[in-house]
C-alpha atoms as a PDB file:
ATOM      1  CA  UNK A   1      -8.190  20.034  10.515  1.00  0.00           C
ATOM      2  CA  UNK A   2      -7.851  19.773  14.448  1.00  0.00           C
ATOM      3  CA  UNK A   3      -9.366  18.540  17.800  1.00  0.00           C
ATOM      4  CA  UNK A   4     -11.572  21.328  17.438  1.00  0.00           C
ATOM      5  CA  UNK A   5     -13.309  20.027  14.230  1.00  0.00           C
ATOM      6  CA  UNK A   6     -13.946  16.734  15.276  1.00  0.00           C
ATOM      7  CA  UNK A   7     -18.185  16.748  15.312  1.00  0.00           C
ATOM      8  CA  UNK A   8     -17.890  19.091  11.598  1.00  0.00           C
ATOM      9  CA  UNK A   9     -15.733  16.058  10.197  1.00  0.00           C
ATOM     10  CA  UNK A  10     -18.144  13.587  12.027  1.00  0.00           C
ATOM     11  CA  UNK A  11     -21.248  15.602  10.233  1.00  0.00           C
ATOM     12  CA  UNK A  12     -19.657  15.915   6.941  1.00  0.00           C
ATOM     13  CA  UNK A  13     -19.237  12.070   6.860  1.00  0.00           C
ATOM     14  CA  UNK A  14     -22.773  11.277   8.279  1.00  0.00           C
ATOM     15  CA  UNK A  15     -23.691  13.681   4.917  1.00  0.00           C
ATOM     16  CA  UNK A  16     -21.763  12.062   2.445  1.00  0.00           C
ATOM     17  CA  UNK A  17     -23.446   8.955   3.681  1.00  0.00           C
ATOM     18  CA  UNK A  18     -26.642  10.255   3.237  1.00  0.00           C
ATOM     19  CA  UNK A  19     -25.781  11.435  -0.251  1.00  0.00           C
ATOM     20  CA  UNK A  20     -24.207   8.044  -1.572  1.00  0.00           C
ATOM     21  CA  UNK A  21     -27.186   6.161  -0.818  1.00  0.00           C
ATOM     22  CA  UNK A  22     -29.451   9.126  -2.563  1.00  0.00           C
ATOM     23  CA  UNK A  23     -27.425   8.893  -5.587  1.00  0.00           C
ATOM     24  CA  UNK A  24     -27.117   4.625  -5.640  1.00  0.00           C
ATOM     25  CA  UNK A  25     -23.587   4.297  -5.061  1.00  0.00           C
ATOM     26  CA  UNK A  26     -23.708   2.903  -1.633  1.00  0.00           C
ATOM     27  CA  UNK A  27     -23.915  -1.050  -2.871  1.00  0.00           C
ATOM     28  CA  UNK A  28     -21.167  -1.307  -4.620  1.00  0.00           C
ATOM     29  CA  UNK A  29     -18.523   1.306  -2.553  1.00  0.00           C
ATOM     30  CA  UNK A  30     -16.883   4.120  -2.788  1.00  0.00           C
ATOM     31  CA  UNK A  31     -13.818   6.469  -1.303  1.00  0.00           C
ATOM     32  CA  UNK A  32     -13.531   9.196   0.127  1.00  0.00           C
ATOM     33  CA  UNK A  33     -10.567  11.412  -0.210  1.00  0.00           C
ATOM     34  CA  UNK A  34      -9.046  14.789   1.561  1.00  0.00           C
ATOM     35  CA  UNK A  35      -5.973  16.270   0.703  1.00  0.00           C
ATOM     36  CA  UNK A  36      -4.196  18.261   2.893  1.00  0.00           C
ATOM     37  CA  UNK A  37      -0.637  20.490   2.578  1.00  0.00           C
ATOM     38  CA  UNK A  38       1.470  21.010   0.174  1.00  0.00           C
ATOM     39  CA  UNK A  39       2.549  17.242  -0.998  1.00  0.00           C
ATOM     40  CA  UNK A  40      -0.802  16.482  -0.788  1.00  0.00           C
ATOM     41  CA  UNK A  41      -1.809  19.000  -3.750  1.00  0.00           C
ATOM     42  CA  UNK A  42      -3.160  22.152  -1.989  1.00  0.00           C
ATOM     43  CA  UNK A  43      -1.974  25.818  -2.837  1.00  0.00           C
ATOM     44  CA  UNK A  44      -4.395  27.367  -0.725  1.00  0.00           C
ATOM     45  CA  UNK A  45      -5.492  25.451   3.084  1.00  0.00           C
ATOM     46  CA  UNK A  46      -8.883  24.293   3.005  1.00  0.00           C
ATOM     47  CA  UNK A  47     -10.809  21.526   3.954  1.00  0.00           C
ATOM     48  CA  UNK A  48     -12.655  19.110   1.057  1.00  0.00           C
ATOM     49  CA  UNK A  49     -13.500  15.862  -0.022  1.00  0.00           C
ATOM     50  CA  UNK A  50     -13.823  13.687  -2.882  1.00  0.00           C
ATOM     51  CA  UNK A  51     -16.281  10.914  -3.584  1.00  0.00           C
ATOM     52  CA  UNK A  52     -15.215   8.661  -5.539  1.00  0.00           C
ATOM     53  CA  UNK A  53     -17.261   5.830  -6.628  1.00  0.00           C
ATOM     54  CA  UNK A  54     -18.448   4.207 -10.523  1.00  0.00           C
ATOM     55  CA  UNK A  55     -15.290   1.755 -10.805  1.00  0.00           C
ATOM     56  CA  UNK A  56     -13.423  -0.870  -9.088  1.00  0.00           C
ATOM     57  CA  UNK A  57     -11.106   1.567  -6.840  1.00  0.00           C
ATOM     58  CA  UNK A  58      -7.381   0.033  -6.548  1.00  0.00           C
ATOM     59  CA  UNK A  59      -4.873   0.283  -4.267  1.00  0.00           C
ATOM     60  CA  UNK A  60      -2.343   1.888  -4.378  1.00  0.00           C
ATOM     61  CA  UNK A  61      -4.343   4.891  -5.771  1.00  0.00           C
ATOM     62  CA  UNK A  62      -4.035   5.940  -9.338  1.00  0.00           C
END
């Protein structure tokens, strides 16, 4: 991700907004996740997200 990305990442957020609140989970919350480099899980670089929603989400994460 870079400078250069900026109104993709804006989109893709306006989207999963728009999705949430098509599927219900907008009321009660959700997360969204995106791992990047090595420590943070990926073998191969590419941009995703995760939703994550359902369940009282702690902190930290696990």
């Amino acid at each position: 991700i870079s400078e250069k990305d900026i109104e993709l990442i804006g989109h893709i957020f306006l989207i999963i907004k728009k999705l949430t609140k098509q599927l219900g989970l907008h009321e009660e919350g959700y997360r969204i996740v995106n791992n990047c480099g090595e420590f943070g899980g990926q073998t191969v670089s590419h941009i995703h997200f995760h939703v994550l929603a359902g369940r009282q989400l702690l902190w930290p994460p696990g």
